[in-house]
N, C-alpha and C. Protein backbone atom coordinates (compact mmCIF):
# COMPACT_ATOMS: atom_id res chain seq x y z
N UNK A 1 -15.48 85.93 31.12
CA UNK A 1 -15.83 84.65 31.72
C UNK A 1 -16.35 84.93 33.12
N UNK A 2 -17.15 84.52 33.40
CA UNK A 2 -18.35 84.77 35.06
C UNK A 2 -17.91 84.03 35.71
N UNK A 3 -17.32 84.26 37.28
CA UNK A 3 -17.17 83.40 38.38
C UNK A 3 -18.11 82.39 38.51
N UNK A 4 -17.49 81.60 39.33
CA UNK A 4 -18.69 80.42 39.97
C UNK A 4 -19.72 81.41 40.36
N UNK A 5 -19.74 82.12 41.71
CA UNK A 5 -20.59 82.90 42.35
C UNK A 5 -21.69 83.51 40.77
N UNK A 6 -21.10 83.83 39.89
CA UNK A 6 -22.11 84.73 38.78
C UNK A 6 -22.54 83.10 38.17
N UNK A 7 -22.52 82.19 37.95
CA UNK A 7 -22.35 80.93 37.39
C UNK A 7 -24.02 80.49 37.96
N UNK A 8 -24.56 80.79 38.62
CA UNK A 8 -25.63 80.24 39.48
C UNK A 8 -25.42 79.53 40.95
N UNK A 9 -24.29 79.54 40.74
CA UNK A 9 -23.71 79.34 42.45
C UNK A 9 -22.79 79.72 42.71
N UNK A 10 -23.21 80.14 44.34
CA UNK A 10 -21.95 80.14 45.13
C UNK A 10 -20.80 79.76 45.27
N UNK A 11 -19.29 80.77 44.89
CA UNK A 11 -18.51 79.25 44.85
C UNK A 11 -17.90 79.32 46.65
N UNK A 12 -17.87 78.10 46.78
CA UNK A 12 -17.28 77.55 48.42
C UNK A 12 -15.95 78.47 49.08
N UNK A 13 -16.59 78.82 50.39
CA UNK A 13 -15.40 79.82 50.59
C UNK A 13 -13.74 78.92 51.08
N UNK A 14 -13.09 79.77 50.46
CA UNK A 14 -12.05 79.19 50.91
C UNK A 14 -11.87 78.78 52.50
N UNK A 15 -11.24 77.50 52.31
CA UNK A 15 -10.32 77.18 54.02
C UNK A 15 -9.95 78.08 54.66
N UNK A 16 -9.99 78.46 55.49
CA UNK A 16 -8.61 79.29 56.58
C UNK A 16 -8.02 78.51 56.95
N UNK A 17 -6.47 79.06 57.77
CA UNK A 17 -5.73 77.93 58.55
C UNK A 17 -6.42 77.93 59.72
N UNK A 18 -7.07 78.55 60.43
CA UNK A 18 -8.02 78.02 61.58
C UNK A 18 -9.16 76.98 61.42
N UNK A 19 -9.84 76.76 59.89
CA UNK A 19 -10.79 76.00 59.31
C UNK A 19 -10.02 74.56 59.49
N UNK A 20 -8.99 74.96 59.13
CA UNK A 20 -7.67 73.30 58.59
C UNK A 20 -7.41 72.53 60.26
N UNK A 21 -7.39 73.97 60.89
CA UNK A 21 -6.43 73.36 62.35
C UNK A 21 -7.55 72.59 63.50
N UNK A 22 -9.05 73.23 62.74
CA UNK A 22 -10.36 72.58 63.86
C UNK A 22 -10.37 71.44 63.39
N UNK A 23 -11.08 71.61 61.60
CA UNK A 23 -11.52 69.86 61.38
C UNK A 23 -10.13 69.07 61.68
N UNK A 24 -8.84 69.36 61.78
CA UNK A 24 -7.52 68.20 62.57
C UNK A 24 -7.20 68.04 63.62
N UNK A 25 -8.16 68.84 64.31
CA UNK A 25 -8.32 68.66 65.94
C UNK A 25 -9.82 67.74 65.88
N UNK A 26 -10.62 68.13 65.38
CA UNK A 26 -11.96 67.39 65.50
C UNK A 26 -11.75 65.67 64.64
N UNK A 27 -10.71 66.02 63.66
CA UNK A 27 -10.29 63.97 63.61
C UNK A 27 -9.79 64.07 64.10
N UNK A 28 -8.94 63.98 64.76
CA UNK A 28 -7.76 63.44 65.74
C UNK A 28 -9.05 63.39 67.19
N UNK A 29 -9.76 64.00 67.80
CA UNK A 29 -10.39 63.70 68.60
C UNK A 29 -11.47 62.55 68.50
N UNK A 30 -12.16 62.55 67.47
CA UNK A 30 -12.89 61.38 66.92
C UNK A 30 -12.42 60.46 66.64
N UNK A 31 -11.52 59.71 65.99
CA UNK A 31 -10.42 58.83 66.50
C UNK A 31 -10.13 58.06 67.58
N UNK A 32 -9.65 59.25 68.52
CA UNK A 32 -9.33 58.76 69.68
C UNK A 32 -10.16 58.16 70.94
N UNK A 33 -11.82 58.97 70.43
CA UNK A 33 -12.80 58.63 71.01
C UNK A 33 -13.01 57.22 70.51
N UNK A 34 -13.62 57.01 69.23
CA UNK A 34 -13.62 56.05 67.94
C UNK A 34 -12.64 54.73 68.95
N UNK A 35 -11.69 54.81 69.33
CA UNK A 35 -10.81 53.86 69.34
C UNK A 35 -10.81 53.36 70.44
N UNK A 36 -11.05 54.53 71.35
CA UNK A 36 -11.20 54.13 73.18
C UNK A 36 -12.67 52.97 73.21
N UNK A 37 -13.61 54.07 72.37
CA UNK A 37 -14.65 52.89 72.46
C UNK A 37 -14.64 51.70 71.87
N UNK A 38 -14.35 51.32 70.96
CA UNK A 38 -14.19 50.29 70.24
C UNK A 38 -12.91 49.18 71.64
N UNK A 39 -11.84 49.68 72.55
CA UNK A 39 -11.26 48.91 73.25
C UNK A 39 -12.25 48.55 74.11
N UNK A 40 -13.56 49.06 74.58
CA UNK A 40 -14.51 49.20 75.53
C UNK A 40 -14.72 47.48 75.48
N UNK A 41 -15.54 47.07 74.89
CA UNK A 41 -16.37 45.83 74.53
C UNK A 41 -16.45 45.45 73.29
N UNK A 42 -16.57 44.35 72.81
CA UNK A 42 -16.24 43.58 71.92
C UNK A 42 -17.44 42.39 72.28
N UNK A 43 -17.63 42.64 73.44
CA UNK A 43 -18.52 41.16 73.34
C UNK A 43 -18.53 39.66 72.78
N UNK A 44 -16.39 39.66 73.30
CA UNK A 44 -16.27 38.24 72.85
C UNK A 44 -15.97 37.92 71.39
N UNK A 45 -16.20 39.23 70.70
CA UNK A 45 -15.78 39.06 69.22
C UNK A 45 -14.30 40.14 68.62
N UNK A 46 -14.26 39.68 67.47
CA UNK A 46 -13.73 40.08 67.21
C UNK A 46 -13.61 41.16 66.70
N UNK A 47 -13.21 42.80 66.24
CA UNK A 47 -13.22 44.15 65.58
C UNK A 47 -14.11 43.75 64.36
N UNK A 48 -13.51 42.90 63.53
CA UNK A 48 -13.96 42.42 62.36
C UNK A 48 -15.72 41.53 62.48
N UNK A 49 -15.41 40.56 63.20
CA UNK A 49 -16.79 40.29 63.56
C UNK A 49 -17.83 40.93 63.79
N UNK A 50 -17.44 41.83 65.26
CA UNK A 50 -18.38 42.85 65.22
C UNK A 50 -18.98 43.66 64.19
N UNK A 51 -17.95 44.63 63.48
CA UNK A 51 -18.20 45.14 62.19
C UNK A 51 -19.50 44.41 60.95
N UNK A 52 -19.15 43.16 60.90
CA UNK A 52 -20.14 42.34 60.05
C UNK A 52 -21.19 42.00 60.65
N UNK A 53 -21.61 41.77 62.17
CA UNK A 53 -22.72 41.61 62.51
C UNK A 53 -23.75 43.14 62.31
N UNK A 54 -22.65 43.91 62.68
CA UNK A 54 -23.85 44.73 62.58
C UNK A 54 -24.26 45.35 61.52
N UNK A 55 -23.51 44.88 60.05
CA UNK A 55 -23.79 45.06 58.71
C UNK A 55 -24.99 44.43 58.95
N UNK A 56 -24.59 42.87 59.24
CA UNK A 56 -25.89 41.99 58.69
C UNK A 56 -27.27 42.66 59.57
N UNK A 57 -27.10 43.39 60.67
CA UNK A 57 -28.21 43.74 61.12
C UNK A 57 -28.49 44.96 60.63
N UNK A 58 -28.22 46.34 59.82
CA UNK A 58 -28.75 46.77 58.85
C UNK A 58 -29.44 46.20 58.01
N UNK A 59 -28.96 45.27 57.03
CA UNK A 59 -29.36 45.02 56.01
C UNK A 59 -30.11 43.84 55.75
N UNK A 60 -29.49 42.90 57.12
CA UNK A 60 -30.62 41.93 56.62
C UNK A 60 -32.39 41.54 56.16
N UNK A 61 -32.49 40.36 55.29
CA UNK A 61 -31.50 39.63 55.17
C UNK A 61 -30.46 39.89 54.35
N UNK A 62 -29.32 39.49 54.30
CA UNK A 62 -28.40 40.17 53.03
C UNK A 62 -27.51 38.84 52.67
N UNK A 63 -27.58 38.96 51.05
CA UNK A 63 -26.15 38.02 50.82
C UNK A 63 -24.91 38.11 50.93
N UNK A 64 -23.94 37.02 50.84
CA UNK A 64 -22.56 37.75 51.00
C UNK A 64 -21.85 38.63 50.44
N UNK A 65 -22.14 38.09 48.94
CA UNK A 65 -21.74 39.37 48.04
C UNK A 65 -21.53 40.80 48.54
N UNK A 66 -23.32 41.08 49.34
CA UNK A 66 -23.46 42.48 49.43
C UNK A 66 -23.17 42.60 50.85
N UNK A 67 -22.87 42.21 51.39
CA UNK A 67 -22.27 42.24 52.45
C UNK A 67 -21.37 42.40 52.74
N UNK A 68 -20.04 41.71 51.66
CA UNK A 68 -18.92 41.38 51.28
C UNK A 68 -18.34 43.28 51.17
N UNK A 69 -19.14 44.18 49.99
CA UNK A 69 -19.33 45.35 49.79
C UNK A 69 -19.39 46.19 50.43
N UNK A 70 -20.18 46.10 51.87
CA UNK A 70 -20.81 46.40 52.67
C UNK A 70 -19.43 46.95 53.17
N UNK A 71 -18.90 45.91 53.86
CA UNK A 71 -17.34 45.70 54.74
C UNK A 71 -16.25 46.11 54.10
N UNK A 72 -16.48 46.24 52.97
CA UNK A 72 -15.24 46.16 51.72
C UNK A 72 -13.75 45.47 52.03
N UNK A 73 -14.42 44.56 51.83
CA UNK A 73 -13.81 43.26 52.59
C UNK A 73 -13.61 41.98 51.05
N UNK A 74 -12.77 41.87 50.71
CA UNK A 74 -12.60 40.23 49.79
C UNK A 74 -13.90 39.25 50.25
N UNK A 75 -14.64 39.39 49.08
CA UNK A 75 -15.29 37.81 49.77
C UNK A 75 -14.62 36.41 50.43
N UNK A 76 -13.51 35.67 49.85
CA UNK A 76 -13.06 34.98 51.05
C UNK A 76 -12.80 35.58 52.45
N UNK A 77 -12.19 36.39 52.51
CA UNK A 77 -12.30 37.07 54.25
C UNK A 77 -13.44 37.08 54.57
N UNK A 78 -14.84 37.70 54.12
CA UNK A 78 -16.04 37.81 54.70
C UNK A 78 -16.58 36.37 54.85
N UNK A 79 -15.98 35.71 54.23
CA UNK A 79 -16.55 33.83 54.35
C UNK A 79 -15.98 33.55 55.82
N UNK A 80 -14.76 33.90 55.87
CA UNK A 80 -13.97 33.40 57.16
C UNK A 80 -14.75 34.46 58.51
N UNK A 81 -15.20 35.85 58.19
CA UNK A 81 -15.82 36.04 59.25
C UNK A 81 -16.93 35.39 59.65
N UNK A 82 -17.96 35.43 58.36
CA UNK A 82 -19.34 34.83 58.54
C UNK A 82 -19.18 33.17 59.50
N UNK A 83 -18.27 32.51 59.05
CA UNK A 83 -17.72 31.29 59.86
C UNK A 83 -17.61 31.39 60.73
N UNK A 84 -16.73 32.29 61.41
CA UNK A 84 -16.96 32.33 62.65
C UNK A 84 -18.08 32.89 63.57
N UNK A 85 -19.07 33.86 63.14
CA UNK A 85 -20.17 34.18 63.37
C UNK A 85 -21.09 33.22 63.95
N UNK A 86 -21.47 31.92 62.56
CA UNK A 86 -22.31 30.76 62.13
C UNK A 86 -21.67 29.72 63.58
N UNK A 87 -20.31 29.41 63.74
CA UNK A 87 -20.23 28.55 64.62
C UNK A 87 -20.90 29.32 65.85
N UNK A 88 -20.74 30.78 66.63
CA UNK A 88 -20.72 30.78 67.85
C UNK A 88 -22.22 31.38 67.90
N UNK A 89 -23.01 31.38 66.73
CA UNK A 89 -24.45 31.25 66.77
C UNK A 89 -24.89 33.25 66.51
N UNK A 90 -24.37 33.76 66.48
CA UNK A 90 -24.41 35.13 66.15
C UNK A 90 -25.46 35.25 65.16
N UNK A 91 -25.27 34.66 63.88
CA UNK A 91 -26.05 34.84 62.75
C UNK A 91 -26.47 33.43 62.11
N UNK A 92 -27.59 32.97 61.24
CA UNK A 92 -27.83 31.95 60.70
C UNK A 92 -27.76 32.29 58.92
N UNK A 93 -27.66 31.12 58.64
CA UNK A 93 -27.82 31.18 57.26
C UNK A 93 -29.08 30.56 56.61
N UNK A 94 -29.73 31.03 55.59
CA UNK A 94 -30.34 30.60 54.74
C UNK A 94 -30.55 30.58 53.10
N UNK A 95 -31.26 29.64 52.60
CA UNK A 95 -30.80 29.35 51.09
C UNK A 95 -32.10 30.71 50.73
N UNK A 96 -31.15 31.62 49.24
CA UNK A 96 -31.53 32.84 48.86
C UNK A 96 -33.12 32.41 48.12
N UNK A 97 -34.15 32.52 48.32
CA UNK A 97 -35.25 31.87 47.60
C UNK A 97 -35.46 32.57 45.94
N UNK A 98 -34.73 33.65 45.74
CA UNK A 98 -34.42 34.23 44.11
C UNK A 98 -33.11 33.36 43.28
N UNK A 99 -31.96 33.23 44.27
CA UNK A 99 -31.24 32.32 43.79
C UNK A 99 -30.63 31.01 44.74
N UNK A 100 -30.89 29.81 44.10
CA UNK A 100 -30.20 29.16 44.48
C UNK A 100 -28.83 28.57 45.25
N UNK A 101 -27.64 29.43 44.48
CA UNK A 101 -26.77 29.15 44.52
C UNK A 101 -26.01 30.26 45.76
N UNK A 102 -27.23 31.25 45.75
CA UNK A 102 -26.88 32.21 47.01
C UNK A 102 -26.83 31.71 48.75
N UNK A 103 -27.25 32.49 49.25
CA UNK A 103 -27.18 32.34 51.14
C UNK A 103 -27.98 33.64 51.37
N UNK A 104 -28.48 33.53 52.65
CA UNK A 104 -29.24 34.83 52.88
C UNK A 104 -28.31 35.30 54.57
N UNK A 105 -28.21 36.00 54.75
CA UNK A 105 -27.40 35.98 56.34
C UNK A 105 -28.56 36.59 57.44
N UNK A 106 -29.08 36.44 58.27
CA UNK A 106 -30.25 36.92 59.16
C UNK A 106 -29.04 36.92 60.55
N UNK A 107 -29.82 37.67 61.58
CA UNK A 107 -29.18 37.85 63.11
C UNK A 107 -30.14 36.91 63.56
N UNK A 108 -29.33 36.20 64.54
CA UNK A 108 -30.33 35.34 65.29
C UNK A 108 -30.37 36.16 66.64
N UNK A 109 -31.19 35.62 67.69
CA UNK A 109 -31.31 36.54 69.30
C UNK A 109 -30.02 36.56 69.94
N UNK A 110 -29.19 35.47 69.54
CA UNK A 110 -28.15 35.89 70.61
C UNK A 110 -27.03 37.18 69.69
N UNK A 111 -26.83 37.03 68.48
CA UNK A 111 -26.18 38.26 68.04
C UNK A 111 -26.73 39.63 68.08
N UNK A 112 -28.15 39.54 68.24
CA UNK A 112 -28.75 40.59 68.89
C UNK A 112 -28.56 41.19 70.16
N UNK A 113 -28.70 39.89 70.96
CA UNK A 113 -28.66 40.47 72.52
C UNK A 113 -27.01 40.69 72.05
N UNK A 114 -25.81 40.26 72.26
CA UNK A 114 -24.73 41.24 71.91
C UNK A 114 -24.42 42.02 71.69
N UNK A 115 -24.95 42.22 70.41
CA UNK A 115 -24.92 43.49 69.58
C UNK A 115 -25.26 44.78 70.71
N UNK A 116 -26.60 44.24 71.25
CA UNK A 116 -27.37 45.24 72.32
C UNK A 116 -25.62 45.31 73.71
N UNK A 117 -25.63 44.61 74.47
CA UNK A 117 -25.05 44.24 75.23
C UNK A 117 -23.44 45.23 74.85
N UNK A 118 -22.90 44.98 73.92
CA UNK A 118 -22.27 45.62 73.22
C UNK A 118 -22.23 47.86 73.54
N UNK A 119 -23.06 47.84 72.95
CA UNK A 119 -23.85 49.29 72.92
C UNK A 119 -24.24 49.34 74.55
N UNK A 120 -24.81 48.86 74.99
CA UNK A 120 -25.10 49.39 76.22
C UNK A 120 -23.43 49.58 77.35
N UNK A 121 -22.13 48.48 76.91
CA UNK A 121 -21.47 48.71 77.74
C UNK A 121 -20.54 50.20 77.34
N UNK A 122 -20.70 50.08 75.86
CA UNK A 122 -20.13 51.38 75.28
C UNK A 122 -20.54 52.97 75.93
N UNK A 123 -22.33 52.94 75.70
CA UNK A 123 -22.79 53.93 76.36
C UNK A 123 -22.26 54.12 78.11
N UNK A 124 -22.22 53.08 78.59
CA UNK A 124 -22.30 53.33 79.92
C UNK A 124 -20.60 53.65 80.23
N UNK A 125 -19.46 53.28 79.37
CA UNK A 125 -17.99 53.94 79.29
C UNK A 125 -18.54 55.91 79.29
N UNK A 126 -19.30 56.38 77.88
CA UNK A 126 -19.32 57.97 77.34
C UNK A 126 -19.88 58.05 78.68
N UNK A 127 -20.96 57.46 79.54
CA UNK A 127 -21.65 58.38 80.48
C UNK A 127 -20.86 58.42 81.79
N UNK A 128 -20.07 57.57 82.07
CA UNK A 128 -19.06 57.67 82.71
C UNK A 128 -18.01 59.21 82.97
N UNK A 129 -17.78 58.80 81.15
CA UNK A 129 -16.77 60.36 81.01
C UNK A 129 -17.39 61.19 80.94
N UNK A 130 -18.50 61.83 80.69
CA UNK A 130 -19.26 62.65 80.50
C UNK A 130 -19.20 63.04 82.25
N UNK A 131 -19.83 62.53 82.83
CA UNK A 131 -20.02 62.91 84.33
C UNK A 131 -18.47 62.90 84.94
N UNK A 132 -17.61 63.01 84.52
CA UNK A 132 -16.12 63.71 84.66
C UNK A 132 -15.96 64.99 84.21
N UNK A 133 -16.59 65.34 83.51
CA UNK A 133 -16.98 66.81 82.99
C UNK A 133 -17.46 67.51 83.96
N UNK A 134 -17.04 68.95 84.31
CA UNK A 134 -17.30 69.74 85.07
C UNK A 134 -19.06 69.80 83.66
N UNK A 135 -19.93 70.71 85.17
CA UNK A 135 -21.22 71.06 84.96
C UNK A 135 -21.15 71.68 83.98
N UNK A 136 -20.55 72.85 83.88
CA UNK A 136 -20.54 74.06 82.63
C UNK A 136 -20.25 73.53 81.42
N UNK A 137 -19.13 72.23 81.55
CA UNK A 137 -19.18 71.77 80.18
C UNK A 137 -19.59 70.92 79.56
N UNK A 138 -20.51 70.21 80.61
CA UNK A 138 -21.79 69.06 80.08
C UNK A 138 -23.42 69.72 79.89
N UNK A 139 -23.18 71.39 80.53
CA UNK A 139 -24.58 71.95 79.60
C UNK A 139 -23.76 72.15 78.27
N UNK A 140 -22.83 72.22 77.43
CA UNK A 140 -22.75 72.78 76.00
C UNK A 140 -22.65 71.11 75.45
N UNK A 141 -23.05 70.19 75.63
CA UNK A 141 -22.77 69.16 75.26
C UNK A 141 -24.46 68.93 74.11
N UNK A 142 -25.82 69.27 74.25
CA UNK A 142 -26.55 68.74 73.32
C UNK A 142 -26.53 69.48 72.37
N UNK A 143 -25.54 70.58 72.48
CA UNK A 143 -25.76 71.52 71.24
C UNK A 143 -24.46 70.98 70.58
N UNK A 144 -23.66 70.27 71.17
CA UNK A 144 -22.10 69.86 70.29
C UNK A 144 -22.92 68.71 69.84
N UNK A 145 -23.59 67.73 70.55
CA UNK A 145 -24.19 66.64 69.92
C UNK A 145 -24.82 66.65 68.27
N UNK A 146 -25.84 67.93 68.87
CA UNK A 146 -26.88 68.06 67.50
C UNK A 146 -25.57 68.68 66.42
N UNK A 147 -24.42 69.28 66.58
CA UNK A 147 -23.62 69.75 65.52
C UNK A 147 -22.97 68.08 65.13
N UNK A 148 -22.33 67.58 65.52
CA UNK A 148 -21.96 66.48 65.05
C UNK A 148 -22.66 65.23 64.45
N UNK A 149 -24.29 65.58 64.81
CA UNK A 149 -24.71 64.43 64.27
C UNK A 149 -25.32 64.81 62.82
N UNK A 150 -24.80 66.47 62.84
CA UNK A 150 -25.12 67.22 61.24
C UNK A 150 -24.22 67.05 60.70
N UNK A 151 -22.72 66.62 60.53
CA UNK A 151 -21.98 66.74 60.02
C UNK A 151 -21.78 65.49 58.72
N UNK A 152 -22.24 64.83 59.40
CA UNK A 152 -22.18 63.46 58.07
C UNK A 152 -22.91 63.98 56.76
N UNK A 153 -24.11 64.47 57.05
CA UNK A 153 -24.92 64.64 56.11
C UNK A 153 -25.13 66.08 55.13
């Protein structure tokens, strides 16, 4: 019987415990980053709110359903966010022109300018900490950047 490797592929090298102990240092640091920013600004909304606006601004226009998916969220909960959205003018609704019985969700300018407003107070928290960084360790910073923004994919 032929290994993976003789199989037509490579098989994946094993973990080390140094492999185990980075990526649980690298979540636990992402996290904590993840979480600091998210206390940053809110822009008046809520974790959850936020979260769905900026679904709907991917995808819109989008229905709730898929939106609902999106968040993985119960459609009644995503009703109760979208509600609150719709009152404080964040997002509008419109009737689905394929179905009837649907809704379409669009960003209006002011959940935009938020959204923006949002992001800009976030960025201006990292550039903050960043320039707390001694020199030497804010030159190794676009090469940690470009590694992390490979990692999703």
């Amino acid at each position: 019987m032929a290994d993976a490797g003789e199989a037509g592929g490579a098989a994946a090298p094993r973990p080390t415990d140094g492999d185990v102990e980075m990526a649980a240092r690298l979540r636990l640091a992402t996290a904590r980053l993840f979480r600091r920013l998210r206390q940053q600004s809110l822009g008046g909304l809520t974790p959850s709110q936020l979260s769905c606006l900026t679904s709907v601004e991917k995808l819109e226009p989008v229905r709730l359903g898929d939106l609902a998916a999106r968040e993985a969220v119960a459609p009644p909960t995503l009703t109760r966010i979208v509600a609150g959205l719709l009152e404080i003018g964040m997002v509008a609704r419109r009737p689905d022109p394929d179905d009837a019985r649907a809704a379409l969700m669009t960003m209006t300018e002011k959940g935009r300018t938020a959204l923006q407003t949002v992001r800009e107070e976030r960025t201006a928290f990292l550039v903050e900490r960043l320039h707390q960084l001694p020199p030497i360790d804010r030159a190794k910073l676009p090469e940690l950047v470009e590694l992390l923004e490979r990692l999703p994919d």
